[in-house]
PDB file of N, CA and C in Angstrom:
ATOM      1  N   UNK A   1      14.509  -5.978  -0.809  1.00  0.00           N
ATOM      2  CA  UNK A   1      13.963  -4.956  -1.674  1.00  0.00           C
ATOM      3  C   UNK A   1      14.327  -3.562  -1.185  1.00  0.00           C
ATOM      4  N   UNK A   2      14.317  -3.813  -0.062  1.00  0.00           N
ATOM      5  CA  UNK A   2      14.582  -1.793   0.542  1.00  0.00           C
ATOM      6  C   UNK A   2      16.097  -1.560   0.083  1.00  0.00           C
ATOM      7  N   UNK A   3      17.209  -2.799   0.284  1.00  0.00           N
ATOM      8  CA  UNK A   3      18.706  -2.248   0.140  1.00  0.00           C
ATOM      9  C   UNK A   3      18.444  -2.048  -1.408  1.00  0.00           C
ATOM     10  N   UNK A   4      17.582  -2.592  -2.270  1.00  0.00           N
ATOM     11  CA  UNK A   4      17.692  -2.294  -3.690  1.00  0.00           C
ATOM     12  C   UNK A   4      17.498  -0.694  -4.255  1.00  0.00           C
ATOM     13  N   UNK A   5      16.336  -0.646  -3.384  1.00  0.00           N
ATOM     14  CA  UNK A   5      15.150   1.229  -3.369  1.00  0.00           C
ATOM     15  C   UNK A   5      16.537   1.697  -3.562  1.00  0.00           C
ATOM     16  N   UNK A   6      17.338   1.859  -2.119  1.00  0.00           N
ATOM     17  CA  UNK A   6      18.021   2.757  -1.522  1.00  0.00           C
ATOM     18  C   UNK A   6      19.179   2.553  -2.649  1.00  0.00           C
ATOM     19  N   UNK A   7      19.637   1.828  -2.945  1.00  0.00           N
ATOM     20  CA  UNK A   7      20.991   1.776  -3.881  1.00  0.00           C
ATOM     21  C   UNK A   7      20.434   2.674  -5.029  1.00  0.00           C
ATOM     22  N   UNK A   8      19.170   2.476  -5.641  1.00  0.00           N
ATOM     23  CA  UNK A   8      18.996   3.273  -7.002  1.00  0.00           C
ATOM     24  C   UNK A   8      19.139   4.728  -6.458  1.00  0.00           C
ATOM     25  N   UNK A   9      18.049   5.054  -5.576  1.00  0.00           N
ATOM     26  CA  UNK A   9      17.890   6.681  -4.892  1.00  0.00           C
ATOM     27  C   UNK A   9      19.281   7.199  -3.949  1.00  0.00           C
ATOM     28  N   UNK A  10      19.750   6.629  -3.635  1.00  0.00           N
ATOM     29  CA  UNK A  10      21.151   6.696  -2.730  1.00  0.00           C
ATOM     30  C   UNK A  10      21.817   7.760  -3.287  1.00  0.00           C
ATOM     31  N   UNK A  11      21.959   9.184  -2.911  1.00  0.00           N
ATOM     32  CA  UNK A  11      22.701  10.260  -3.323  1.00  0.00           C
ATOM     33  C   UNK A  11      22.236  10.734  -4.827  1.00  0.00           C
ATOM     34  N   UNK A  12      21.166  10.767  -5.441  1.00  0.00           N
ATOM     35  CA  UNK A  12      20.556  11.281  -6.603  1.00  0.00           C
ATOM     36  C   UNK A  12      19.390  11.437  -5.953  1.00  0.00           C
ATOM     37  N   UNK A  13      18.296  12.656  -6.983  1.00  0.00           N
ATOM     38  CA  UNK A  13      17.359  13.346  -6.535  1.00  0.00           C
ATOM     39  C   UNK A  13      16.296  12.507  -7.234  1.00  0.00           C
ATOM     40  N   UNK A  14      15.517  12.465  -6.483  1.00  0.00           N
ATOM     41  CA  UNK A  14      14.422  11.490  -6.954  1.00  0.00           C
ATOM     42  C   UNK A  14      12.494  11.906  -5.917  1.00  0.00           C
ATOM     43  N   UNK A  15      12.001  11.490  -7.130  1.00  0.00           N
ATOM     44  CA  UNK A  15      10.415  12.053  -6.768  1.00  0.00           C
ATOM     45  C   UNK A  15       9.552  10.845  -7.103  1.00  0.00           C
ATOM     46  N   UNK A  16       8.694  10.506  -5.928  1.00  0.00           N
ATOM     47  CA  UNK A  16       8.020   9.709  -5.637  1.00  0.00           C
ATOM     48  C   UNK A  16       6.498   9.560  -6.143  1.00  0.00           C
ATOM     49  N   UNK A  17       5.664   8.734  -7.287  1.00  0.00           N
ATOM     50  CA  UNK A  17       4.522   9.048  -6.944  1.00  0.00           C
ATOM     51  C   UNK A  17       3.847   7.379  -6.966  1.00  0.00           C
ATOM     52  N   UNK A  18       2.644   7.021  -6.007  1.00  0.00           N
ATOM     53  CA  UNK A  18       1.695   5.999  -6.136  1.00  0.00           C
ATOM     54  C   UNK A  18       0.187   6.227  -6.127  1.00  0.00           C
ATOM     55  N   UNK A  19      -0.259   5.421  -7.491  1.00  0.00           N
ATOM     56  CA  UNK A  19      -1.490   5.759  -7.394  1.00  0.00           C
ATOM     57  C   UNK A  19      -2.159   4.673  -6.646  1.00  0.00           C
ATOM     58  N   UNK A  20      -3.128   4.894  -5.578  1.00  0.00           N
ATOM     59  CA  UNK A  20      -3.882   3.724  -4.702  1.00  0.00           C
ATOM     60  C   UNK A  20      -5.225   3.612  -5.181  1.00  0.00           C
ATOM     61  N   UNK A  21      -5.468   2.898  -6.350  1.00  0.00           N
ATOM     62  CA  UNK A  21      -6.247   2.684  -6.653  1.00  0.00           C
ATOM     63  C   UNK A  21      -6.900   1.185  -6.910  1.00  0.00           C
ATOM     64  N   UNK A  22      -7.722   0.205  -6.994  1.00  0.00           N
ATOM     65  CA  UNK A  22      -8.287  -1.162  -6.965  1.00  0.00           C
ATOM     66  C   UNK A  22      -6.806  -2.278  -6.022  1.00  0.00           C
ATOM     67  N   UNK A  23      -7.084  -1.101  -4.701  1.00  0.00           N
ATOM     68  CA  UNK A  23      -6.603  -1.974  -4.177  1.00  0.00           C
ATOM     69  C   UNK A  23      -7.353  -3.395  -3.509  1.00  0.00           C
ATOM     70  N   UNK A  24      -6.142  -4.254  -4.118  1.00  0.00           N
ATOM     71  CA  UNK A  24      -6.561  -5.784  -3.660  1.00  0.00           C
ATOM     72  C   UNK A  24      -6.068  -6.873  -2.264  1.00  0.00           C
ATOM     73  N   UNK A  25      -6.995  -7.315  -2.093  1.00  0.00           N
ATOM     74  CA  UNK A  25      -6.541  -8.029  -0.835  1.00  0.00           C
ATOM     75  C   UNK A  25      -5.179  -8.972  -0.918  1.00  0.00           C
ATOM     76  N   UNK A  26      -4.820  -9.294  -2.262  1.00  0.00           N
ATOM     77  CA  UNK A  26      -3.549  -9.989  -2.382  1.00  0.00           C
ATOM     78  C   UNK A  26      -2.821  -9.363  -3.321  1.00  0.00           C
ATOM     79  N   UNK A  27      -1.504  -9.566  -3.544  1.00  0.00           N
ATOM     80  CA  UNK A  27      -0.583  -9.121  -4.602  1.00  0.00           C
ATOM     81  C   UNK A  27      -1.621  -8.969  -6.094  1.00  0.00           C
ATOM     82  N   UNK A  28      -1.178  -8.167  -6.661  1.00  0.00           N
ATOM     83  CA  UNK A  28      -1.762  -8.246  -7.827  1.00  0.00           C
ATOM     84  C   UNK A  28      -1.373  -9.575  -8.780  1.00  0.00           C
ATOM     85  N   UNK A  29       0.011 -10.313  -8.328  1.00  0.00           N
ATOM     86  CA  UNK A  29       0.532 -11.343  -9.487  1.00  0.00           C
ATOM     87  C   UNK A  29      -0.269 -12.332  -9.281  1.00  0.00           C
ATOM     88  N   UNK A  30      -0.977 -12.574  -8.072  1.00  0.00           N
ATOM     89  CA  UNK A  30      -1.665 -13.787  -7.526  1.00  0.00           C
ATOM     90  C   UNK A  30      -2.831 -14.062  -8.157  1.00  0.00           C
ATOM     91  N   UNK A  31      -3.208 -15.565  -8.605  1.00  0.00           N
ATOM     92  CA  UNK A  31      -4.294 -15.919  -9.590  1.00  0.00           C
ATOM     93  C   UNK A  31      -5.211 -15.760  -9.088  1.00  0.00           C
ATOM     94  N   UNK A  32      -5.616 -15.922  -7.559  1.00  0.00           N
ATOM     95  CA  UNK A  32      -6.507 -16.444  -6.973  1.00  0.00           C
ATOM     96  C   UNK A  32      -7.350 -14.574  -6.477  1.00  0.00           C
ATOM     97  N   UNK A  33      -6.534 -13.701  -6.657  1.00  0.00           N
ATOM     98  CA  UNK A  33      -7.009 -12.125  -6.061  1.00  0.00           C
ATOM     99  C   UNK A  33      -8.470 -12.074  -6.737  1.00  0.00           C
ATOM    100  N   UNK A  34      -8.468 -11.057  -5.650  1.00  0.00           N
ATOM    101  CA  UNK A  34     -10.373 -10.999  -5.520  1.00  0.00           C
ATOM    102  C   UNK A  34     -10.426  -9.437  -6.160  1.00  0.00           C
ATOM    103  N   UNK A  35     -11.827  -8.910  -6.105  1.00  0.00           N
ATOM    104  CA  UNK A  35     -12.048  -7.806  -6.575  1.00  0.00           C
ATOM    105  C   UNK A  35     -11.234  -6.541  -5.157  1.00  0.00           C
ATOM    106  N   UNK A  36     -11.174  -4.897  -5.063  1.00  0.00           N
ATOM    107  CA  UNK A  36     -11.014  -4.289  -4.684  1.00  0.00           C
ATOM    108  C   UNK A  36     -11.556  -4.104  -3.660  1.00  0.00           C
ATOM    109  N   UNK A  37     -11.164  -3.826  -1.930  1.00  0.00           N
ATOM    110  CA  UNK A  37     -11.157  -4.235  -0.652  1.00  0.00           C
ATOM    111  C   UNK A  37     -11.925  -2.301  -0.349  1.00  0.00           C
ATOM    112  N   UNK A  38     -11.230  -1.792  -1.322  1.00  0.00           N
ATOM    113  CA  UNK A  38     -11.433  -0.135  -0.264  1.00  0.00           C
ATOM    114  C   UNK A  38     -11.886   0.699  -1.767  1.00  0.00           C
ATOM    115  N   UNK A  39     -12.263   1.886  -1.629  1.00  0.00           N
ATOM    116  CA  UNK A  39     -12.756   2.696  -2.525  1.00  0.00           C
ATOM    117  C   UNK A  39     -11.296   3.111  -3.301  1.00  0.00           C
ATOM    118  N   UNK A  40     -11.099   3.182  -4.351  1.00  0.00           N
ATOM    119  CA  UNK A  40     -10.047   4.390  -4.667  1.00  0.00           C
ATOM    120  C   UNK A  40      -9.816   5.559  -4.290  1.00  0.00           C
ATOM    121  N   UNK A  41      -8.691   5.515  -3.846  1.00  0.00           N
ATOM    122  CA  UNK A  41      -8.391   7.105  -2.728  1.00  0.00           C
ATOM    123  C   UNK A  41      -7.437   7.889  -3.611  1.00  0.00           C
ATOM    124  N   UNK A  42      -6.298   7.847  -4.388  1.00  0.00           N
ATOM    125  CA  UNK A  42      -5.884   8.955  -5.061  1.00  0.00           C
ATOM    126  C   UNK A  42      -4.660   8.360  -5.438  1.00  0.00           C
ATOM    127  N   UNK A  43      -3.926   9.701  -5.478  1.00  0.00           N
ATOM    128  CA  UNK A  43      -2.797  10.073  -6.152  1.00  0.00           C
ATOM    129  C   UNK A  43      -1.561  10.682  -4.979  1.00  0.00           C
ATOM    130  N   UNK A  44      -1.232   9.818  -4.343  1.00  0.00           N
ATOM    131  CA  UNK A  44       0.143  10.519  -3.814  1.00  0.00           C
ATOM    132  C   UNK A  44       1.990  10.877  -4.340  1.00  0.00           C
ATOM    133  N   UNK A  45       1.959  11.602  -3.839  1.00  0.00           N
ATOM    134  CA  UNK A  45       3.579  12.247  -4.376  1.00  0.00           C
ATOM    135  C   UNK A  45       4.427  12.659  -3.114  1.00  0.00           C
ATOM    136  N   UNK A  46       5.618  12.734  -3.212  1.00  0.00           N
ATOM    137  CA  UNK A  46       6.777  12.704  -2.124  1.00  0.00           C
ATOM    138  C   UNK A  46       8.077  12.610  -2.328  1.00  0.00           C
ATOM    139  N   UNK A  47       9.090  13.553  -2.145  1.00  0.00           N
ATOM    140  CA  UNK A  47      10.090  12.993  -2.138  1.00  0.00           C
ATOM    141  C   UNK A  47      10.954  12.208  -1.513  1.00  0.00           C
ATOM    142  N   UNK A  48       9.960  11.314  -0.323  1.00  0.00           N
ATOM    143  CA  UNK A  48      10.586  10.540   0.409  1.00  0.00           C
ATOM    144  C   UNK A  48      10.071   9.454   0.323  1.00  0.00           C
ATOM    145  N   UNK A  49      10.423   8.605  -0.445  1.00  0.00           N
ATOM    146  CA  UNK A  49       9.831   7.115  -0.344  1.00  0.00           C
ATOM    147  C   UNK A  49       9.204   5.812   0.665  1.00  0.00           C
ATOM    148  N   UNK A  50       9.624   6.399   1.483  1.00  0.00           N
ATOM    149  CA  UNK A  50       8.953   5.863   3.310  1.00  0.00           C
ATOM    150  C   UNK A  50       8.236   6.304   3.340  1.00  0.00           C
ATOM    151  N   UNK A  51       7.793   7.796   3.653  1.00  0.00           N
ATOM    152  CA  UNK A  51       6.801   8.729   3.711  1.00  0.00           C
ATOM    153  C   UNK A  51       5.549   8.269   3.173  1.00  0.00           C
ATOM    154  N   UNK A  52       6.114   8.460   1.451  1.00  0.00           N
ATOM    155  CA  UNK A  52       5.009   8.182   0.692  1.00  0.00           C
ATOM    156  C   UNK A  52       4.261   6.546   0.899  1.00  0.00           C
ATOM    157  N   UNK A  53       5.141   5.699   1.210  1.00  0.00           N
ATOM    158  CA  UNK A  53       4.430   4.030   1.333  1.00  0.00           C
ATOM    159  C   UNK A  53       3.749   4.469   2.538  1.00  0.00           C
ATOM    160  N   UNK A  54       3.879   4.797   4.064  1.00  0.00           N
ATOM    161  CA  UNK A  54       3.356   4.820   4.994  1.00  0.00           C
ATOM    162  C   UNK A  54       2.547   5.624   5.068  1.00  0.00           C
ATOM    163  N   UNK A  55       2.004   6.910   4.187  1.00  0.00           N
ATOM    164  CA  UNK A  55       0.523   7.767   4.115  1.00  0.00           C
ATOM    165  C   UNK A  55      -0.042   6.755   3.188  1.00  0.00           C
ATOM    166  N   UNK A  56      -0.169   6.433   2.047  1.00  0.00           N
ATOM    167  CA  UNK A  56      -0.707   5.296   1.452  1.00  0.00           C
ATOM    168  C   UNK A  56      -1.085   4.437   2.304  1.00  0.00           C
ATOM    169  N   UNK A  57      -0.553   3.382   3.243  1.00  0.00           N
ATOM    170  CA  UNK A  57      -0.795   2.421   4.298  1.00  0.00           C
ATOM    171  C   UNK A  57      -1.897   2.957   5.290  1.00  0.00           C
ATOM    172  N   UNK A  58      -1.667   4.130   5.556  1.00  0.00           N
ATOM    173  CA  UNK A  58      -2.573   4.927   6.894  1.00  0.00           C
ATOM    174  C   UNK A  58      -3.494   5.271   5.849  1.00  0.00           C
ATOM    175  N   UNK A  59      -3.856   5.688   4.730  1.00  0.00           N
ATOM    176  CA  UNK A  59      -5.325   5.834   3.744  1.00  0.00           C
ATOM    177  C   UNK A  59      -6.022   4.683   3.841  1.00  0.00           C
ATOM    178  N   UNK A  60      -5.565   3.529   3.117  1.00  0.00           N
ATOM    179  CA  UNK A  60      -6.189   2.815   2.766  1.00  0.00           C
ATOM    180  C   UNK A  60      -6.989   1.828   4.718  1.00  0.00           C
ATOM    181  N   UNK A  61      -5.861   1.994   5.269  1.00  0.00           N
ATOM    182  CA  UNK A  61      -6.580   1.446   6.978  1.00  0.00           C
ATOM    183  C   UNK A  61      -7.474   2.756   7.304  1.00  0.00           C
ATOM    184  N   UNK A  62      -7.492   4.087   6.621  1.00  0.00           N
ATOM    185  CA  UNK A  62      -8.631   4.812   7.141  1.00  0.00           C
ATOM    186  C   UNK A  62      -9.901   4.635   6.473  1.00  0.00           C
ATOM    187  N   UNK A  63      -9.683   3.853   5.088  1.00  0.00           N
ATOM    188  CA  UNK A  63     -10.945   4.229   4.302  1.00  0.00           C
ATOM    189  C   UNK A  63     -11.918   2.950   4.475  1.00  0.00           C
ATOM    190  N   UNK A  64     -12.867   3.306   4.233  1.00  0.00           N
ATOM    191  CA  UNK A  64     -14.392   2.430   4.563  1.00  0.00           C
ATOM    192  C   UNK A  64     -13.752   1.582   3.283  1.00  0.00           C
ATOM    193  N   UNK A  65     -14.026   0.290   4.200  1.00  0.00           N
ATOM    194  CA  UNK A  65     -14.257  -1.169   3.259  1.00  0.00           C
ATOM    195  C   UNK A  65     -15.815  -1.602   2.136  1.00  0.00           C
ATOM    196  N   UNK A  66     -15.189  -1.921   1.283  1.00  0.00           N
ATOM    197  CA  UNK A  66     -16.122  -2.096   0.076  1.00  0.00           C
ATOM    198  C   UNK A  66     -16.846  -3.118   0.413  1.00  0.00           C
ATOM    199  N   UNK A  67     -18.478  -2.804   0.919  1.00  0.00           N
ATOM    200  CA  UNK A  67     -19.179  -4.069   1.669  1.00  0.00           C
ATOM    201  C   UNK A  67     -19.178  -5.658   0.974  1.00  0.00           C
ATOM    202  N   UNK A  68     -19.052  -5.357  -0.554  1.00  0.00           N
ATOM    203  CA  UNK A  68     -18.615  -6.519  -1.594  1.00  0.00           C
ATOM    204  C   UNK A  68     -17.740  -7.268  -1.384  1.00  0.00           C
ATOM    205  N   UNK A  69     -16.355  -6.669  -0.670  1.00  0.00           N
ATOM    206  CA  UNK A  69     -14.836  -7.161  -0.758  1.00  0.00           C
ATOM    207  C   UNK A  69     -14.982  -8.779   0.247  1.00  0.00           C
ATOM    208  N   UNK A  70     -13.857  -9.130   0.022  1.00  0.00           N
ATOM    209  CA  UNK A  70     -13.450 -10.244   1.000  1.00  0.00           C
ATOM    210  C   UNK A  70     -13.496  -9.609   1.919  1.00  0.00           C
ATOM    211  N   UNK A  71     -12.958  -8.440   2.654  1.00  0.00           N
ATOM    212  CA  UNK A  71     -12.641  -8.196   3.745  1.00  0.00           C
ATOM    213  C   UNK A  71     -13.458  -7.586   4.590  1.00  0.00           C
ATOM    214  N   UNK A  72     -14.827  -7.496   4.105  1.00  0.00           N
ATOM    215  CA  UNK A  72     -16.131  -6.785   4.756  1.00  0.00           C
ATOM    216  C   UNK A  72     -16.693  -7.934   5.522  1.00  0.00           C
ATOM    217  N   UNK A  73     -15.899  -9.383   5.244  1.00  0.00           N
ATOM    218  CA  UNK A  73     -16.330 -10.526   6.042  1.00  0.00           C
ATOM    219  C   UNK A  73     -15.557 -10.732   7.264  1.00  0.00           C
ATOM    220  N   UNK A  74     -14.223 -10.172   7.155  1.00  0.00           N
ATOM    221  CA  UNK A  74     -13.304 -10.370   8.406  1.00  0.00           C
ATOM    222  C   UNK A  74     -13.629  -9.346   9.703  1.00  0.00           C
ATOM    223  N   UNK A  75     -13.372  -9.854  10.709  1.00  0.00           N
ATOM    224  CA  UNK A  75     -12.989  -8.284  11.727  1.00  0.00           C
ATOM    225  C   UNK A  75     -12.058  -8.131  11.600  1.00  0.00           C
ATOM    226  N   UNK A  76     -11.955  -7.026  11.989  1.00  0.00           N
ATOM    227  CA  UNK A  76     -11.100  -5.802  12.182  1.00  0.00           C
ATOM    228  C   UNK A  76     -10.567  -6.052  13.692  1.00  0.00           C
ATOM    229  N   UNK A  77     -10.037  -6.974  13.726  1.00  0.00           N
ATOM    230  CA  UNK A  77      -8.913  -6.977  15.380  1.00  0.00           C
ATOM    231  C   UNK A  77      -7.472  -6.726  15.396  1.00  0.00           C
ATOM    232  N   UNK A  78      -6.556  -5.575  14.154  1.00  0.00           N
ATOM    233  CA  UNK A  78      -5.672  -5.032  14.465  1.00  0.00           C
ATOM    234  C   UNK A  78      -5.469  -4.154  14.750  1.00  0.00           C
ATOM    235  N   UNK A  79      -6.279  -3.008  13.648  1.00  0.00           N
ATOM    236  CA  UNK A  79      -6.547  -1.883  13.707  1.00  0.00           C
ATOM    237  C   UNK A  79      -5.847  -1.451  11.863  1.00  0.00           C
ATOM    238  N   UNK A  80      -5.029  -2.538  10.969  1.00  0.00           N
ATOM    239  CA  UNK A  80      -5.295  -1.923  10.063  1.00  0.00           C
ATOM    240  C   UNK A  80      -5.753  -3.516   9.072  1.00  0.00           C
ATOM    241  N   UNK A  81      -5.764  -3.392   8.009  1.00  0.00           N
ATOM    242  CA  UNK A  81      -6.570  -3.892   7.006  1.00  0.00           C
ATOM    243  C   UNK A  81      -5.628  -5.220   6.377  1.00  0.00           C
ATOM    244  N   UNK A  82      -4.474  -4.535   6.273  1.00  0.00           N
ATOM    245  CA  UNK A  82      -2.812  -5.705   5.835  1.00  0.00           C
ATOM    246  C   UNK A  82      -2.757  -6.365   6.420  1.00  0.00           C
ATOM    247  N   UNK A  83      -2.771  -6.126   8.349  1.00  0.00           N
ATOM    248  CA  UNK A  83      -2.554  -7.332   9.096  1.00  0.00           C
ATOM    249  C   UNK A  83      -3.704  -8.463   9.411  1.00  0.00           C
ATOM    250  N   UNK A  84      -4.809  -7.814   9.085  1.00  0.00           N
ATOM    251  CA  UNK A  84      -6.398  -8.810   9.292  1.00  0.00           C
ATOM    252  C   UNK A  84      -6.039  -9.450   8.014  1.00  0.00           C
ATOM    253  N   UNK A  85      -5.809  -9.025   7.021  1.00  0.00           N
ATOM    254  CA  UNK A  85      -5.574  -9.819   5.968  1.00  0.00           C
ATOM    255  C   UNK A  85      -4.734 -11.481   5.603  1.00  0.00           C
ATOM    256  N   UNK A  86      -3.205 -10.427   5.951  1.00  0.00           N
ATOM    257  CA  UNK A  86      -1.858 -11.007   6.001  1.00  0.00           C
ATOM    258  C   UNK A  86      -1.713 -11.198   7.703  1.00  0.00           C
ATOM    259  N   UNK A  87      -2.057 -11.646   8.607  1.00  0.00           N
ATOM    260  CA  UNK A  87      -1.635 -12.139   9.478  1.00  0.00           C
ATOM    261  C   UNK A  87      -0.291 -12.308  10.182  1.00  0.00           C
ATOM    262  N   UNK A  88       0.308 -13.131   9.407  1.00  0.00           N
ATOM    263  CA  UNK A  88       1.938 -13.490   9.279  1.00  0.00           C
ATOM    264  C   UNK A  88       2.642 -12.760   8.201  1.00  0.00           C
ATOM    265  N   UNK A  89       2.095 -11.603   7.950  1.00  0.00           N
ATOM    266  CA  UNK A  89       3.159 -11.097   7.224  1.00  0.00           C
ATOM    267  C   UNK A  89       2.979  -9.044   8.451  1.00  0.00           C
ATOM    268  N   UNK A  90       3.781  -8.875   8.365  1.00  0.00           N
ATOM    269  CA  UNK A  90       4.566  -7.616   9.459  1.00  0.00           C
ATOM    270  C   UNK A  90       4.540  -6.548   8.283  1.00  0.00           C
ATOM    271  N   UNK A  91       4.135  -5.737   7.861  1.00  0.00           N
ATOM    272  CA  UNK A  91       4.285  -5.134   6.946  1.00  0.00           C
ATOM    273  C   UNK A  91       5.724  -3.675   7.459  1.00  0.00           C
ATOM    274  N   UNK A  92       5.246  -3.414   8.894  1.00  0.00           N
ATOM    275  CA  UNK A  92       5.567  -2.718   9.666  1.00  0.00           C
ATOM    276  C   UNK A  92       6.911  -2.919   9.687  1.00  0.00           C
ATOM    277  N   UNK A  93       7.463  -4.354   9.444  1.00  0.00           N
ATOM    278  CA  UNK A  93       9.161  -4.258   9.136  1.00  0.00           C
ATOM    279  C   UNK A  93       9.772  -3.440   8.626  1.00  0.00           C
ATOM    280  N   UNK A  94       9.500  -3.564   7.301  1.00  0.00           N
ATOM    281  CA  UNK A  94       9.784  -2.561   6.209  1.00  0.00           C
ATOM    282  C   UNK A  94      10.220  -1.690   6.260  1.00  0.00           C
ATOM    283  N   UNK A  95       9.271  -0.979   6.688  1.00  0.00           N
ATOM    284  CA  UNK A  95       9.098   0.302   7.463  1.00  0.00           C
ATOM    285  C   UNK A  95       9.822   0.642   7.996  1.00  0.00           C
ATOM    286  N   UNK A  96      10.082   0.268   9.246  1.00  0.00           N
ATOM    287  CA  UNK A  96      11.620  -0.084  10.156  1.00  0.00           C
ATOM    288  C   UNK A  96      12.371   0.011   9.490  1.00  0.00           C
ATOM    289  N   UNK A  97      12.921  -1.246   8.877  1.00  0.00           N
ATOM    290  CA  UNK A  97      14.391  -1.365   7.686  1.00  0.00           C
ATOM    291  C   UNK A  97      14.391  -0.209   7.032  1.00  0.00           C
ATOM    292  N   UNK A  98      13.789   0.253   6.338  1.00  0.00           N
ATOM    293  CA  UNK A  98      13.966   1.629   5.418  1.00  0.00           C
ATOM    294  C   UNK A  98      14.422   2.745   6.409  1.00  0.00           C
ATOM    295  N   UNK A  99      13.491   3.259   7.055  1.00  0.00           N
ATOM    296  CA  UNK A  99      13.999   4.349   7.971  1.00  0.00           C
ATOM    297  C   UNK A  99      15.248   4.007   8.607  1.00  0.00           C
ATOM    298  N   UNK A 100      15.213   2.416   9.169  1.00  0.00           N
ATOM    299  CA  UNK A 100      16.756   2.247   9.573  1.00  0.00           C
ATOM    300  C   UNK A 100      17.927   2.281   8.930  1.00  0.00           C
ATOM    301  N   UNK A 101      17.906   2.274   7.072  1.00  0.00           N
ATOM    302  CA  UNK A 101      19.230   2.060   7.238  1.00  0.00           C
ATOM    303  C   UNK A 101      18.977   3.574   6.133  1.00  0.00           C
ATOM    304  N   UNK A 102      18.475   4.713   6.451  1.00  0.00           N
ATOM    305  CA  UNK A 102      18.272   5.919   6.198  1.00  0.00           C
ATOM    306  C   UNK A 102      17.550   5.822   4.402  1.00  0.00           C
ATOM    307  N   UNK A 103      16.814   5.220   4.024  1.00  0.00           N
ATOM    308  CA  UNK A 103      15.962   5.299   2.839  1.00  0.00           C
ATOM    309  C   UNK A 103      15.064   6.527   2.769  1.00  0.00           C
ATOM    310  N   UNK A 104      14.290   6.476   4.092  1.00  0.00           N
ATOM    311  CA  UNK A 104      13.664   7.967   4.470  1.00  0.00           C
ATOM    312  C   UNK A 104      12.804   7.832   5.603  1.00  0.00           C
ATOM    313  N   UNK A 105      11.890   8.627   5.815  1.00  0.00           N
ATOM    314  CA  UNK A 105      11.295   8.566   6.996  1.00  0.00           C
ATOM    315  C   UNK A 105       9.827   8.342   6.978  1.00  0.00           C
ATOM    316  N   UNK A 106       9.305   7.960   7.898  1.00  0.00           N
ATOM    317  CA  UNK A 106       7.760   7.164   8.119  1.00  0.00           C
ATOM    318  C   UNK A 106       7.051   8.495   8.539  1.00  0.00           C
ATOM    319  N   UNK A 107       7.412   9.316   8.930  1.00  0.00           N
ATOM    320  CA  UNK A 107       6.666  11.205   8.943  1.00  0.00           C
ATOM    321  C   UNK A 107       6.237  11.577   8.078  1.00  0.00           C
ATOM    322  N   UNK A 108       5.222  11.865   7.803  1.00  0.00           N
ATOM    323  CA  UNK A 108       4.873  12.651   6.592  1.00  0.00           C
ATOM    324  C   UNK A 108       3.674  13.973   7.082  1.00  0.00           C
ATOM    325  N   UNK A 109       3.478  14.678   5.840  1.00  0.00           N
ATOM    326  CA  UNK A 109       2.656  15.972   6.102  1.00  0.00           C
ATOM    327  C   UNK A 109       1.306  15.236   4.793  1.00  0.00           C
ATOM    328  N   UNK A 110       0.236  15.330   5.498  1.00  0.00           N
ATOM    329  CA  UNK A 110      -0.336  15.324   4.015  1.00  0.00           C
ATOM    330  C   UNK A 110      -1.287  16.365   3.532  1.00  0.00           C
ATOM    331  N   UNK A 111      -1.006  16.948   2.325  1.00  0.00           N
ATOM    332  CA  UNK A 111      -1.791  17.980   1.714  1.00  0.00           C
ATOM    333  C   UNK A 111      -2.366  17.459   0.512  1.00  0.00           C
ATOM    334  N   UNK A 112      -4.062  17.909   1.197  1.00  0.00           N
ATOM    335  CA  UNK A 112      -4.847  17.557  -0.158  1.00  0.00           C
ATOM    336  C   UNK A 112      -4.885  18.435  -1.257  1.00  0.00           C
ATOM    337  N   UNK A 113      -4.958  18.203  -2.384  1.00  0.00           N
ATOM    338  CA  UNK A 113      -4.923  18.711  -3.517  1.00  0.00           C
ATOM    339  C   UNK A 113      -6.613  18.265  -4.126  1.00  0.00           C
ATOM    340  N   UNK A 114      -7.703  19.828  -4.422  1.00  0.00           N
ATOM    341  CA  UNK A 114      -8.723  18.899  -5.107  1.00  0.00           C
ATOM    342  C   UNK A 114      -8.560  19.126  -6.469  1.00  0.00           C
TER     343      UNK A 114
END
């Protein structure tokens, strides 16, 4: 998926936005997903597509868990919310791969907007 990102954005100007909202403990395609794990946190924008996935990632591991959710039953022994979840899945690869093969960078600035 990242060599795909990068082929569309690859030398054209391009602007980033995700809204993080009813986020779920599993993919959204999955039958079995439960209700929303964290509060709705916003609206981010970026023109760097790393950037923007990895402040999204660091929100949602900062924000208080929805005492309702599945995940108000797990601990917390990683330090973020994806890996207590997903276990065997590294999200943190990604991450890597993108910045590695120059997609963009995992730095970001964040400015709130109210």
């Amino acid at each position: 998926m990242i060599e795909y990102a990068k082929a569309v954005v690859d030398g054209r100007p391009s602007f980033h936005v995700t809204v993080v909202n009813q986020v779920s403990p599993y993919c959204d395609c999955h039958g079995e997903n439960d209700a929303a794990v964290v509060p709705d946190i916003g609206i981010f924008a970026s023109f760097d597509p790393v950037a923007i996935d990895k402040a999204c990632i660091d929100a949602v591991n900062g924000a208080p868990v929805i005492k309702t959710s599945i995940i108000s039953e797990r601990e917390r022994t990683t330090g973020d919310w994806f890996t207590d979840i997903h276990p065997s899945t590294d999200w943190r690869g990604q991450i890597r791969h993108a910045t590695g093969i120059g997609l963009g960078n995992e730095s970001y600035e964040l400015i709130t907007v109210s």
